[in-house]
C-alpha atoms as a PDB file:
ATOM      1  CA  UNK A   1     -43.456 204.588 136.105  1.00  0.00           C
ATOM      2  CA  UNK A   2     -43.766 206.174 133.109  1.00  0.00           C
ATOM      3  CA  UNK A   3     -42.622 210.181 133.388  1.00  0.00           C
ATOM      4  CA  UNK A   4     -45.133 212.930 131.702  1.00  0.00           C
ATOM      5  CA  UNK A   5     -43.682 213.389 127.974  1.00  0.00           C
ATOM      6  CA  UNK A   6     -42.151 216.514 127.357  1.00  0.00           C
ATOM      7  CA  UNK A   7     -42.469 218.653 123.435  1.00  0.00           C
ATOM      8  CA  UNK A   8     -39.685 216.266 122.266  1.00  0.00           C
ATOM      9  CA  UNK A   9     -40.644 213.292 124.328  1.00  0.00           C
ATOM     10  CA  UNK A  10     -44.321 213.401 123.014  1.00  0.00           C
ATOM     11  CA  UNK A  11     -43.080 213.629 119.323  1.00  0.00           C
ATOM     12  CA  UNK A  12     -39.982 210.757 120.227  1.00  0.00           C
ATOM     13  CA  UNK A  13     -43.714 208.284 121.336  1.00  0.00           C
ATOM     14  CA  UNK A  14     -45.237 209.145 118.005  1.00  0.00           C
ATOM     15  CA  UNK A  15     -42.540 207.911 116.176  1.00  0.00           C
ATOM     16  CA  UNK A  16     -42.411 204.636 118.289  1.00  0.00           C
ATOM     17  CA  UNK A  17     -45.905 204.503 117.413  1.00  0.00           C
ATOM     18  CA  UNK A  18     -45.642 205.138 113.745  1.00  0.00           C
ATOM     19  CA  UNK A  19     -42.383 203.030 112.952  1.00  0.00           C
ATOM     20  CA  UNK A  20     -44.469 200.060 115.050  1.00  0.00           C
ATOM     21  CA  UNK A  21     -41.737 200.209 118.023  1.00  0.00           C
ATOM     22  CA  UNK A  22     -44.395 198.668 120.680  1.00  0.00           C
ATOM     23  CA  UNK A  23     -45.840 196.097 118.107  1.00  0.00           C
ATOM     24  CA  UNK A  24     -42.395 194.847 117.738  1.00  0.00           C
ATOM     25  CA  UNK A  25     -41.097 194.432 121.383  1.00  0.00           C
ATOM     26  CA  UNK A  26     -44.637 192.644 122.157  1.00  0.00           C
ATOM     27  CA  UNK A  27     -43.555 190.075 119.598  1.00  0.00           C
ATOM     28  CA  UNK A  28     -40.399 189.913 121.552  1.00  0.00           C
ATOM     29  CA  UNK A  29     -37.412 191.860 122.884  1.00  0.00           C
ATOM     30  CA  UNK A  30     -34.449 192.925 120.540  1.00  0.00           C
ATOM     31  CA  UNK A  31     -31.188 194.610 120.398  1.00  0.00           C
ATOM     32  CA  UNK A  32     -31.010 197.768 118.768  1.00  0.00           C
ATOM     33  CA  UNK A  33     -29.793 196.239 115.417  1.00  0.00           C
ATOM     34  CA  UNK A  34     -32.742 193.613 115.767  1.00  0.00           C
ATOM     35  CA  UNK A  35     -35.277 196.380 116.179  1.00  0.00           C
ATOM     36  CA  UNK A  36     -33.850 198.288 113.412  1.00  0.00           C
ATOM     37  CA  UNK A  37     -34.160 195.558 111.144  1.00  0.00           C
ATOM     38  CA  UNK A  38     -37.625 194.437 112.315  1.00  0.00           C
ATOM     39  CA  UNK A  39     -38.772 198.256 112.182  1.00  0.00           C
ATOM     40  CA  UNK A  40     -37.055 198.622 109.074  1.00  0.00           C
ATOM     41  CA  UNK A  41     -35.451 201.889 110.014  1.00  0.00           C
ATOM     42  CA  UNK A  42     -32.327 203.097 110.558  1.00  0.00           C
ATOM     43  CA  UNK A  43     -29.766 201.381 113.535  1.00  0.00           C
ATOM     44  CA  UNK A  44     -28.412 205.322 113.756  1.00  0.00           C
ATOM     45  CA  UNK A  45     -31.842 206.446 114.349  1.00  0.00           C
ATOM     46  CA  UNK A  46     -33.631 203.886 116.398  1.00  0.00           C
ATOM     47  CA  UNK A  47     -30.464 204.093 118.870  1.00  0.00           C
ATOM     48  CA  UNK A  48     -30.960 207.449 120.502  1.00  0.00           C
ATOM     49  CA  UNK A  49     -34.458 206.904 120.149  1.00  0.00           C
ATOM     50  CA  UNK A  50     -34.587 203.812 122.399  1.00  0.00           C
ATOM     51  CA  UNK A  51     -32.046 205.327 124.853  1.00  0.00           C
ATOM     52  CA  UNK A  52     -34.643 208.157 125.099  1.00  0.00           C
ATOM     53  CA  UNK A  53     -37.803 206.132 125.562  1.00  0.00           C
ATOM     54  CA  UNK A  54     -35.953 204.132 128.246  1.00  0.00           C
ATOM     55  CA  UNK A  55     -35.207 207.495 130.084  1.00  0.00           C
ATOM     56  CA  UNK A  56     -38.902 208.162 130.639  1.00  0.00           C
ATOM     57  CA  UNK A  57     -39.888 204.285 131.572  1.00  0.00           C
ATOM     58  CA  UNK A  58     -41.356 203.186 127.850  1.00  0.00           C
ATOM     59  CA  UNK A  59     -39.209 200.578 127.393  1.00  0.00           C
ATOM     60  CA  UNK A  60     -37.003 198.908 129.212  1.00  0.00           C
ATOM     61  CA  UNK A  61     -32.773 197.715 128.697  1.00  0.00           C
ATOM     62  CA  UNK A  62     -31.240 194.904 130.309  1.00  0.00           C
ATOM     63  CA  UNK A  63     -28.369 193.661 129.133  1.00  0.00           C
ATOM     64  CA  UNK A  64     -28.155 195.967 125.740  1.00  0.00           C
ATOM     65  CA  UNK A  65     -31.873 194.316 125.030  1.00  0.00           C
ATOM     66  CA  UNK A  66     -35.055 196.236 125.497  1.00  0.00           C
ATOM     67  CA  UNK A  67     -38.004 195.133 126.631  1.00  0.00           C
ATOM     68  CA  UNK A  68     -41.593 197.027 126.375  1.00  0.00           C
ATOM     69  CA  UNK A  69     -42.399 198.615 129.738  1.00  0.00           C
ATOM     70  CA  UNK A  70     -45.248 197.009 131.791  1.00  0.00           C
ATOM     71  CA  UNK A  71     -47.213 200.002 132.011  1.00  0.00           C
ATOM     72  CA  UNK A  72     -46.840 200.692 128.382  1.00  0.00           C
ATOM     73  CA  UNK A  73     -50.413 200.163 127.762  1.00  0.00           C
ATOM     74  CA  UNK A  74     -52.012 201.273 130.522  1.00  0.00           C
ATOM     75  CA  UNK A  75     -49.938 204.581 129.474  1.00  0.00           C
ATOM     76  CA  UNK A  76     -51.284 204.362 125.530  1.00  0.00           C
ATOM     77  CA  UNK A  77     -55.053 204.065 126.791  1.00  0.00           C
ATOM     78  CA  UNK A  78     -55.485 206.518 129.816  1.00  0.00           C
ATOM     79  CA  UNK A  79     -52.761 209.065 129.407  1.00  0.00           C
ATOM     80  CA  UNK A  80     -51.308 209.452 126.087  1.00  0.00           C
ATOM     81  CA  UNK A  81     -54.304 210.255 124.467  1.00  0.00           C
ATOM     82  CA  UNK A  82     -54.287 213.519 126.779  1.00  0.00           C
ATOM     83  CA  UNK A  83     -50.600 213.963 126.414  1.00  0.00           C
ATOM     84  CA  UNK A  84     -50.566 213.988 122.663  1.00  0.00           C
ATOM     85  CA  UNK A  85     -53.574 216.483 122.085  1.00  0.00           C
ATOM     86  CA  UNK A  86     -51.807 219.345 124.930  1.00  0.00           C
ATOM     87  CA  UNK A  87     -48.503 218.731 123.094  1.00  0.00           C
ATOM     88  CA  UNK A  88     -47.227 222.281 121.265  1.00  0.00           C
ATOM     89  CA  UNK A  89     -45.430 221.906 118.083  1.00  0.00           C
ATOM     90  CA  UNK A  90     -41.646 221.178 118.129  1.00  0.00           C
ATOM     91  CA  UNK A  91     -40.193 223.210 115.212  1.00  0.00           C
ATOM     92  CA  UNK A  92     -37.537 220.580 113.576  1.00  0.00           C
ATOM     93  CA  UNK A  93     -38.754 217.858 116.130  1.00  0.00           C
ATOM     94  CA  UNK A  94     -41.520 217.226 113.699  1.00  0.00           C
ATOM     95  CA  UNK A  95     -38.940 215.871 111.153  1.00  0.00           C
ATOM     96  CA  UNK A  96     -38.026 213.301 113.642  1.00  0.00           C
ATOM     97  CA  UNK A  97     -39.666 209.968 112.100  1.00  0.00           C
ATOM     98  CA  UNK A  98     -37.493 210.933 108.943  1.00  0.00           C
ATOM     99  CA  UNK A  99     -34.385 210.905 110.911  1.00  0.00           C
ATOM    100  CA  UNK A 100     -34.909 207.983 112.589  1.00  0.00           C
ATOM    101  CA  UNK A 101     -35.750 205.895 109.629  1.00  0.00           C
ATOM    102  CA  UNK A 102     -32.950 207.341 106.982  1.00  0.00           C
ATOM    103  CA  UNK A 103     -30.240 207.694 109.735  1.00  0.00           C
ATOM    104  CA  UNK A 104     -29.565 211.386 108.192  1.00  0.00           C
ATOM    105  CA  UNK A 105     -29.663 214.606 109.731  1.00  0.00           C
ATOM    106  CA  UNK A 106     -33.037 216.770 108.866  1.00  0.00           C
ATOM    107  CA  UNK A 107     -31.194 220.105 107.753  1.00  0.00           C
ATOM    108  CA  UNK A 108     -27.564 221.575 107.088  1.00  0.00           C
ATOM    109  CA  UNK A 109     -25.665 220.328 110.192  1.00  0.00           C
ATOM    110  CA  UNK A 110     -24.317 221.847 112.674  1.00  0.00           C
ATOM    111  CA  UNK A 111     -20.765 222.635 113.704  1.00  0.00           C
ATOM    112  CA  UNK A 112     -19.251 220.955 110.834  1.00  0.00           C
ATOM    113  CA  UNK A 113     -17.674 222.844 107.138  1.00  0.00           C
ATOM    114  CA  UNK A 114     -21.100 223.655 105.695  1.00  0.00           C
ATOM    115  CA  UNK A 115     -21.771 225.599 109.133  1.00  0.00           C
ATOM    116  CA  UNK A 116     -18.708 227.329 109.400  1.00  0.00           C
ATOM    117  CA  UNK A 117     -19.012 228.106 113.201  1.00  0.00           C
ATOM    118  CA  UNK A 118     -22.300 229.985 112.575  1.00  0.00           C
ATOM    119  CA  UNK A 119     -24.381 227.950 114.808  1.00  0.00           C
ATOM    120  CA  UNK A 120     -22.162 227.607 117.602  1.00  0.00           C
ATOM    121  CA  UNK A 121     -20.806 231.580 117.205  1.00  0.00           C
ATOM    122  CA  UNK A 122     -24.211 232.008 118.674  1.00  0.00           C
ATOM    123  CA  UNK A 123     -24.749 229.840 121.867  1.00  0.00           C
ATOM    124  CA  UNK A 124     -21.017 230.054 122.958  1.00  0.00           C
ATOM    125  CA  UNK A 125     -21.555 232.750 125.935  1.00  0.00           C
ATOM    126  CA  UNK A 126     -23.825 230.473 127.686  1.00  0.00           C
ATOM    127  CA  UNK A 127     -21.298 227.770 127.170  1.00  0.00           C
ATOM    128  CA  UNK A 128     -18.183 229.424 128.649  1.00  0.00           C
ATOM    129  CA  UNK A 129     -20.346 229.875 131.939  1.00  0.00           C
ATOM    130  CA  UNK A 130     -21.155 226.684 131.668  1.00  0.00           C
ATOM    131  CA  UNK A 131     -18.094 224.908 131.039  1.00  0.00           C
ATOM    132  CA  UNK A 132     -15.022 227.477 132.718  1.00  0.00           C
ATOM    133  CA  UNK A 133     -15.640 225.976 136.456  1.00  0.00           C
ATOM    134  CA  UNK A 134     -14.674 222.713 135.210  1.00  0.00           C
ATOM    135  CA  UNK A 135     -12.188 224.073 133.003  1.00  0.00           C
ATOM    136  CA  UNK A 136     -10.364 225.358 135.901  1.00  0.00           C
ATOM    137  CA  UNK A 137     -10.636 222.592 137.976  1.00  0.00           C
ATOM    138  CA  UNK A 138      -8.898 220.055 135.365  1.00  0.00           C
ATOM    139  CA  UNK A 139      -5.691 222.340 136.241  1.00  0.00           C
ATOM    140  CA  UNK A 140      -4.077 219.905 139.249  1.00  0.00           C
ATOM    141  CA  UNK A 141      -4.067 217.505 136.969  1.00  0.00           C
ATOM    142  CA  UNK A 142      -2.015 218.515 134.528  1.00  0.00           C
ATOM    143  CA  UNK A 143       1.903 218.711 134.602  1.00  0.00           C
ATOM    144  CA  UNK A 144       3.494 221.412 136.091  1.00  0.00           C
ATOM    145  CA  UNK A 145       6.026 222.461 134.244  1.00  0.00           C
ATOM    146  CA  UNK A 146       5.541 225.149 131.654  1.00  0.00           C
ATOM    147  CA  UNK A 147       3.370 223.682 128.753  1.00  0.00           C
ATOM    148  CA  UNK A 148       3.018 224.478 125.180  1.00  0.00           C
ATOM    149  CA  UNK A 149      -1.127 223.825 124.890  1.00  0.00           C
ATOM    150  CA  UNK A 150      -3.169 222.923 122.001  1.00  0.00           C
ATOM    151  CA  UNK A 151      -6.873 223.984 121.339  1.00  0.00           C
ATOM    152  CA  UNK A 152      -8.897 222.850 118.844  1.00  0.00           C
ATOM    153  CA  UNK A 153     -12.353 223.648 118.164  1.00  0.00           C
ATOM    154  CA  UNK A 154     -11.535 225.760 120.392  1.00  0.00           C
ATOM    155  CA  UNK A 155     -14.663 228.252 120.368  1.00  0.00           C
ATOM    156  CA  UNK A 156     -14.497 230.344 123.275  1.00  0.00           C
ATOM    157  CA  UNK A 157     -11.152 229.160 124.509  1.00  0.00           C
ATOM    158  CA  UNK A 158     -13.087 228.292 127.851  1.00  0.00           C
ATOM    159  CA  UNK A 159     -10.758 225.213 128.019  1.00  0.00           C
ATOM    160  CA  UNK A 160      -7.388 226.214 127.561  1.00  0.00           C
ATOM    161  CA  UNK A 161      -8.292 229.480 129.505  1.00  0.00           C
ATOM    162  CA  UNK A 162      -9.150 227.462 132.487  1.00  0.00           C
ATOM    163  CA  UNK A 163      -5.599 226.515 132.941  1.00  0.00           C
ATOM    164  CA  UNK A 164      -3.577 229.642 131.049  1.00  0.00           C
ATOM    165  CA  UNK A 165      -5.669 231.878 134.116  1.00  0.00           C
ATOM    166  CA  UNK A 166      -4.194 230.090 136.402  1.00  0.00           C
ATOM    167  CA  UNK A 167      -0.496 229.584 135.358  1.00  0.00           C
ATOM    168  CA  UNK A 168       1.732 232.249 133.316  1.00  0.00           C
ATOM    169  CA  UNK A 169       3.770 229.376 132.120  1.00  0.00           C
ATOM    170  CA  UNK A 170       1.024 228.252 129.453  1.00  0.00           C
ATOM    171  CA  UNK A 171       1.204 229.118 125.396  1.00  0.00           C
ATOM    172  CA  UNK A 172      -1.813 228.158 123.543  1.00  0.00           C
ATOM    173  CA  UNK A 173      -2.744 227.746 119.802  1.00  0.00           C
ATOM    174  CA  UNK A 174      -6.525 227.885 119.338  1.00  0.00           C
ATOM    175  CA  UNK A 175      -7.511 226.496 116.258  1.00  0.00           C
ATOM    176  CA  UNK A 176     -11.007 226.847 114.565  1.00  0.00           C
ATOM    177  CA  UNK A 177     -12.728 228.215 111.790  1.00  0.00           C
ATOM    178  CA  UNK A 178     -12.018 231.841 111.214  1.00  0.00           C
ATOM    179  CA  UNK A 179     -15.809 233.270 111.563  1.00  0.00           C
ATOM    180  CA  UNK A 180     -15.028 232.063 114.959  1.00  0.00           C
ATOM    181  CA  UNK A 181     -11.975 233.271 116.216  1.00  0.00           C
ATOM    182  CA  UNK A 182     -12.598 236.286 115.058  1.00  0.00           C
ATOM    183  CA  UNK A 183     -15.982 236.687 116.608  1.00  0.00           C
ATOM    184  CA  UNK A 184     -15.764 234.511 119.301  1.00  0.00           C
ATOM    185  CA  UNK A 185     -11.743 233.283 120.480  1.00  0.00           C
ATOM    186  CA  UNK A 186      -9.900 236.650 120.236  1.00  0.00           C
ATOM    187  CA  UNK A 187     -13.165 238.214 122.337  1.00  0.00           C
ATOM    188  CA  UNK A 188     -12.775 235.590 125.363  1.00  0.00           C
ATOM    189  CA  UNK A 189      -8.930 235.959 125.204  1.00  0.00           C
ATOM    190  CA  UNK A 190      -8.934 239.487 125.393  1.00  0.00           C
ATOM    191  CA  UNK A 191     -11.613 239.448 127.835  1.00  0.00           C
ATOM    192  CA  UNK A 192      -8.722 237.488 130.012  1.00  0.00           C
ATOM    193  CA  UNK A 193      -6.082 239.397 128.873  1.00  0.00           C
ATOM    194  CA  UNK A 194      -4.192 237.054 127.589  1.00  0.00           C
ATOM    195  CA  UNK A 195      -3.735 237.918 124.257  1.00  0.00           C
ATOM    196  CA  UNK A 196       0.269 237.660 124.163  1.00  0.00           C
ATOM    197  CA  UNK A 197       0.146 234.013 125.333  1.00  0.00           C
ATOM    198  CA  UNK A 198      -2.612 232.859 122.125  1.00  0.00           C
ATOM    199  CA  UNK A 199      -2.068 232.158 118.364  1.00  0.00           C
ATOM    200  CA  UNK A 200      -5.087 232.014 116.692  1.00  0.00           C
ATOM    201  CA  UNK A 201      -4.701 229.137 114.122  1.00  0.00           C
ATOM    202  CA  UNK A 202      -7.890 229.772 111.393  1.00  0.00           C
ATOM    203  CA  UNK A 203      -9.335 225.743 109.831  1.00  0.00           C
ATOM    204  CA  UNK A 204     -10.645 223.215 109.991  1.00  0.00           C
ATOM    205  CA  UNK A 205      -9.345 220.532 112.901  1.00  0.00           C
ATOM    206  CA  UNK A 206      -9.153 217.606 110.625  1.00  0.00           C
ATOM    207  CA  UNK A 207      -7.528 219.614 107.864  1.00  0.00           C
ATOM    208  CA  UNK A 208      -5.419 222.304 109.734  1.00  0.00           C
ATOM    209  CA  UNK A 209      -1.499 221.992 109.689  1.00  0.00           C
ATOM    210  CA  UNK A 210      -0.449 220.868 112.940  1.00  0.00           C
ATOM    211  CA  UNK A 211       3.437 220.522 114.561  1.00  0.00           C
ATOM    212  CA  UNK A 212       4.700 217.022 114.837  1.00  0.00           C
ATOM    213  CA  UNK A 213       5.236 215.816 118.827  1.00  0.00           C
ATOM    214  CA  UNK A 214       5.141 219.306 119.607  1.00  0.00           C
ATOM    215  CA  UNK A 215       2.671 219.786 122.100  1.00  0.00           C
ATOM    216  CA  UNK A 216       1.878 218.622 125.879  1.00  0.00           C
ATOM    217  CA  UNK A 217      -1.731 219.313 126.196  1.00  0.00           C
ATOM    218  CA  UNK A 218      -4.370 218.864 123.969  1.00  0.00           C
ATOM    219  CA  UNK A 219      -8.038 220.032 124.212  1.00  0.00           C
ATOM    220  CA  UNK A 220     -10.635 218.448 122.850  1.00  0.00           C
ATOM    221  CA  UNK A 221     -13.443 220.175 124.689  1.00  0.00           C
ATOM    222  CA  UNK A 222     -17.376 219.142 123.451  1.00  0.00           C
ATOM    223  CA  UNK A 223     -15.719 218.157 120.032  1.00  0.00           C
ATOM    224  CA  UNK A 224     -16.098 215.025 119.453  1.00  0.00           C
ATOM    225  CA  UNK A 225     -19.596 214.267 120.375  1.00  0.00           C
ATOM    226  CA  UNK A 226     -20.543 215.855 116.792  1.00  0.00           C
ATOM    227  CA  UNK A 227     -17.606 213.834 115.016  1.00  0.00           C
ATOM    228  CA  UNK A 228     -19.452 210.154 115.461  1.00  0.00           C
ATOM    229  CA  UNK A 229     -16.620 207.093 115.382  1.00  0.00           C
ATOM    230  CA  UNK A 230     -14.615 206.745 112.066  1.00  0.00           C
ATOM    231  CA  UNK A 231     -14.248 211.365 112.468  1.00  0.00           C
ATOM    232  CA  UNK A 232     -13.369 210.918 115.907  1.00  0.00           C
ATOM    233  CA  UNK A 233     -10.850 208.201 115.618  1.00  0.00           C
ATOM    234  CA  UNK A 234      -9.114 209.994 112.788  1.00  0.00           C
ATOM    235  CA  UNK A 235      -9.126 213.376 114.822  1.00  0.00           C
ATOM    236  CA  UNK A 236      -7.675 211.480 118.061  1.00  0.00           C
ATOM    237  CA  UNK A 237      -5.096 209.678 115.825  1.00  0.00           C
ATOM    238  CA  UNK A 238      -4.139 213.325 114.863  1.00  0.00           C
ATOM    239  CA  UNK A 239      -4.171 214.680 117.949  1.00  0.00           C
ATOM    240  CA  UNK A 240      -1.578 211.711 118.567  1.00  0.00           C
ATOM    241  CA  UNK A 241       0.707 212.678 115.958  1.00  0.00           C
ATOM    242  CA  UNK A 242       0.936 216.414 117.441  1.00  0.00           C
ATOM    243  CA  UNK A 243       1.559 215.232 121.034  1.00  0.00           C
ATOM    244  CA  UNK A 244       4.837 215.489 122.601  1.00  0.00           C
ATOM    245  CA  UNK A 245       6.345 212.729 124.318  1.00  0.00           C
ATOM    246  CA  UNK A 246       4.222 211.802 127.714  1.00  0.00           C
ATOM    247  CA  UNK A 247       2.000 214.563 126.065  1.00  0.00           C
ATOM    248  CA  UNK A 248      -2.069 214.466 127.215  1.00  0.00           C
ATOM    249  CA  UNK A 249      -5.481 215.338 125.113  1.00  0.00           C
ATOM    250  CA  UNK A 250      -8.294 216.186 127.819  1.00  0.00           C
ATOM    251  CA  UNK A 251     -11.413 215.072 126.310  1.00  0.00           C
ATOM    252  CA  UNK A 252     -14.226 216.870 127.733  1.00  0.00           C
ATOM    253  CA  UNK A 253     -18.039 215.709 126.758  1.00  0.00           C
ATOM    254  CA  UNK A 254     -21.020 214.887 127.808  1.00  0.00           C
ATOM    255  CA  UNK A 255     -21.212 211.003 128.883  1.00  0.00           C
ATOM    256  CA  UNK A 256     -23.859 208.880 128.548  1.00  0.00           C
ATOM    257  CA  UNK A 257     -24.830 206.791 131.502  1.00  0.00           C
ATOM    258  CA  UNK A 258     -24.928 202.669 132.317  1.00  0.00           C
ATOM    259  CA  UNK A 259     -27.483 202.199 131.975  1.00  0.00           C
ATOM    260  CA  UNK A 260     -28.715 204.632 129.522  1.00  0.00           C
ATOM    261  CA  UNK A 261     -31.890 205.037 130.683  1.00  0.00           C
ATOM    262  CA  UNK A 262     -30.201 206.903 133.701  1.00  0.00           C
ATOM    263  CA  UNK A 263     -29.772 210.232 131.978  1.00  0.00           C
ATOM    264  CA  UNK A 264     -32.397 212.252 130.285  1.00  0.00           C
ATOM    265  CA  UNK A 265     -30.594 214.842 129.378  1.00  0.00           C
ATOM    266  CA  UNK A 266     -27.795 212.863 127.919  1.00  0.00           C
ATOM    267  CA  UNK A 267     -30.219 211.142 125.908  1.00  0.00           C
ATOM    268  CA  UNK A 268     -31.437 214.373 124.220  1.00  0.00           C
ATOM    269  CA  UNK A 269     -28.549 215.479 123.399  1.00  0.00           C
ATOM    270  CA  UNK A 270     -27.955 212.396 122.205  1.00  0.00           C
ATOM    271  CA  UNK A 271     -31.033 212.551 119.727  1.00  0.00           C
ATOM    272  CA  UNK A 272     -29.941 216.240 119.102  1.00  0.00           C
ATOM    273  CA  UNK A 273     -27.229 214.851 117.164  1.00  0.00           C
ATOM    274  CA  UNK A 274     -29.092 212.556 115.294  1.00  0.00           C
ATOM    275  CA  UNK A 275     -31.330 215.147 114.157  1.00  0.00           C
ATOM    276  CA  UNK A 276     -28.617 218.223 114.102  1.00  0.00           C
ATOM    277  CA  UNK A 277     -24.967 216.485 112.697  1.00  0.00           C
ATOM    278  CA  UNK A 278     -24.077 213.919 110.120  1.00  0.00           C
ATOM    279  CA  UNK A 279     -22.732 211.341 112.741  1.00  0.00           C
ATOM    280  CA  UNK A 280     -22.798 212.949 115.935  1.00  0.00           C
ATOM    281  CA  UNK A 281     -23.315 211.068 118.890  1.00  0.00           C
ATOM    282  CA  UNK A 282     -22.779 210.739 122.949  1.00  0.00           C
ATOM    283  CA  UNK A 283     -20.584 208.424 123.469  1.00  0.00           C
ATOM    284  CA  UNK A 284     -20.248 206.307 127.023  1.00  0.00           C
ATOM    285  CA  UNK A 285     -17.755 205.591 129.404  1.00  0.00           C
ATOM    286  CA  UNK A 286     -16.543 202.614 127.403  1.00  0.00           C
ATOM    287  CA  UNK A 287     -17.086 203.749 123.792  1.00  0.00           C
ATOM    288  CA  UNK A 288     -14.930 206.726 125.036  1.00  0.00           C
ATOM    289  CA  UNK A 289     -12.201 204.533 125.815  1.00  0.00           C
ATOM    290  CA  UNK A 290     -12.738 202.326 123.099  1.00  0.00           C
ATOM    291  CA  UNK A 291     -11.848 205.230 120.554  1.00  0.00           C
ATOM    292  CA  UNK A 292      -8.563 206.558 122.801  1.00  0.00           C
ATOM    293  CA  UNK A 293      -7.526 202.770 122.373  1.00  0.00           C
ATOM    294  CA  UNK A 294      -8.556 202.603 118.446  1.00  0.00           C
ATOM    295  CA  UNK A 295      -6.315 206.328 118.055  1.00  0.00           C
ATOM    296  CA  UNK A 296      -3.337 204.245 119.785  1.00  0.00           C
ATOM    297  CA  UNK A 297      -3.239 206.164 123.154  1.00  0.00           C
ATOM    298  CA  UNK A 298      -1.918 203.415 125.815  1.00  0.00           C
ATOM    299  CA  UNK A 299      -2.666 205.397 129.286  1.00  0.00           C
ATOM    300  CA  UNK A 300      -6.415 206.404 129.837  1.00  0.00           C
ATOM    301  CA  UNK A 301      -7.710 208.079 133.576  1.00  0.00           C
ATOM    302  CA  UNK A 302     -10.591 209.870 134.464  1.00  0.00           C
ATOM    303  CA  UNK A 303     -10.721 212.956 136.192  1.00  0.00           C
ATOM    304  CA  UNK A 304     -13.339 214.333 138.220  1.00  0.00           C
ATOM    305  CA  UNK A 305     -14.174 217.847 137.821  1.00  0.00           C
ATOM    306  CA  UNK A 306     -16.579 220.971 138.949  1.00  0.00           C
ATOM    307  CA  UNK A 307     -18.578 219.604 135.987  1.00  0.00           C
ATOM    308  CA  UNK A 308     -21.280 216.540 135.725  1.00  0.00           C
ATOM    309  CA  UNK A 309     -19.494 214.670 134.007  1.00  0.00           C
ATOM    310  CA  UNK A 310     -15.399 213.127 134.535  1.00  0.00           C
ATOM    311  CA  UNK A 311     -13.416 214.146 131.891  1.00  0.00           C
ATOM    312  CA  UNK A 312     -10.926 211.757 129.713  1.00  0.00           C
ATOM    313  CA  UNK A 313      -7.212 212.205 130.047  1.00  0.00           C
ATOM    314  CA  UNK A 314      -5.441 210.245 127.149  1.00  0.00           C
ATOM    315  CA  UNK A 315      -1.454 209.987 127.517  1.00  0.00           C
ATOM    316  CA  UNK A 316       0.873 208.608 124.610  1.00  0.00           C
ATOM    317  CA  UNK A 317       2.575 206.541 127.808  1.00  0.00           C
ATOM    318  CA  UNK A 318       1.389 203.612 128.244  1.00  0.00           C
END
């Protein structure tokens, strides 16, 4: 059954309509590259589209093909009409049809140089409630002996703090850009009082000097799903470099589903990042893996958390 369209699902059918999206899979079912090609838009833009319209029964995958759901047009000609004329305006939703057919972001992106932490200085309280259960439930799987702990993009430090709360044999660098830790980081740390235990490391993660096998946990908390593959790859390789022997990088993100039609929510955030980042994406249990391989990282596990979603564990032993 098709699910009543939300602000962002209603404008997500309109540009299904207007790229031809239903005209297309009535001809006959296609991969995402097919469609792309037949809809002549963008294979970056149709993606989270599709994934979307699965989520709320428009289409259907099977086997990474989609099909046109069978109560597509008894949808179109007794609800939709309805649906579309109640639908509010949805602010930089209505620059969605653009994104989807160049591939490209629809303003300055977020959380990357040209930002400079600005958007995320903003939403980051919410987030540490959010994210410091699971945080502190990823401890018991980590070593126990005293650990030298790595950061980066690190925001509020709700992933590092998770485990330095817990154990007094923790040292942390926190590295992000400076607007940031100085308005964000040194606030959460001091909040925990642990202020002694944190060096705040100003940069940018890709760019930012970093200590050669140095240190034994890495955090790569809600980073990488704004990166997209060749960023993410090059940041894990990194992250490989700085890792001391039988070190770990925790990978914390949202996950998309199989099948993606399983998670709505993933889904927007997945077209969040087409329409918000440069190459942002949610990744899958399998892409996720695929990129630890790519970076060279030999022993992958997943952990299960206070949190939705399992979280990656990436070890240099293989």
């Amino acid at each position: 059954m098709i699910s009543s369209l939300d602000p962002v699902g209603c404008k997500a059918f309109e540009v299904a309509l207007a790229i031809d999206l239903f005209q297309e899979l009535d001809k006959a079912p296609g991969t995402i590259v097919e469609l792309a090609q037949r809809c002549r838009v963008s294979t970056r833009g149709l993606r989270p589209l599709l994934f979307l319209l699965a989520s709320v029964g428009c289409v259907k995958e099977q086997a990474d093909t989609f099909h046109p759901s069978p109560e597509l047009n008894r949808f179109l000609s007794e609800r939709w009409p309805d649906q579309k004329s109640q639908a509010p305006q949805a602010g930089d939703w209505e620059n969605l049809e653009k994104a989807v057919r160049t591939g490209r972001c629809v303003r300055p992106p977020i959380e990357g140089a040209q930002d400079g932490g600005e958007f995320f200085s903003g939403v980051v309280e919410t987030l540490f409630g959010l994210h410091f259960g699971l945080a502190k439930s990823l401890a018991h799987a980590l070593p126990s002996h005293p650990l030298k702990v790595l950061d980066l993009g690190a925001g509020s430090a709700v992933w590092s703090l998770g485990l330095a709360v817990q154990r007094d044999d923790i040292e942390v660098v926190a590295v992000d850009h400076q607007r940031v830790l100085e308005s964000v980081t040194r606030k959460f740390v001091a909040k925990n009082q642990m202020e002694e235990r944190y060096v705040l490391r100003p940069g940018d993660y890709h760019e930012v000097e970093l200590e050669r096998e140095h240190y034994d946990v890495i955090y790569l908390g809600h980073v990488i799903h704004s990166e997209g593959w060749e960023a993410s790859t090059s940041l894990l390789k990194r992250c490989k470099e700085a890792l001391a022997p039988q070190g770990t990088v925790v990978i914390a993100e949202w996950v998309g589903s199989t099948p993606r039609a399983d998670d709505y929510h993933a889904n927007l955030f997945d077209l969040n990042m087409l329409m918000f980042t440069e190459h942002g994406l949610v990744f899958d249990v399998s892409e996720m893996e695929e990129l630890a391989s790519r970076a060279g990282f030999g022993r992958l596990r997943w952990v299960k958390g206070a949190g939705k979603y399992p979280v990656l564990f990436a070890s240099t032993d293989s």
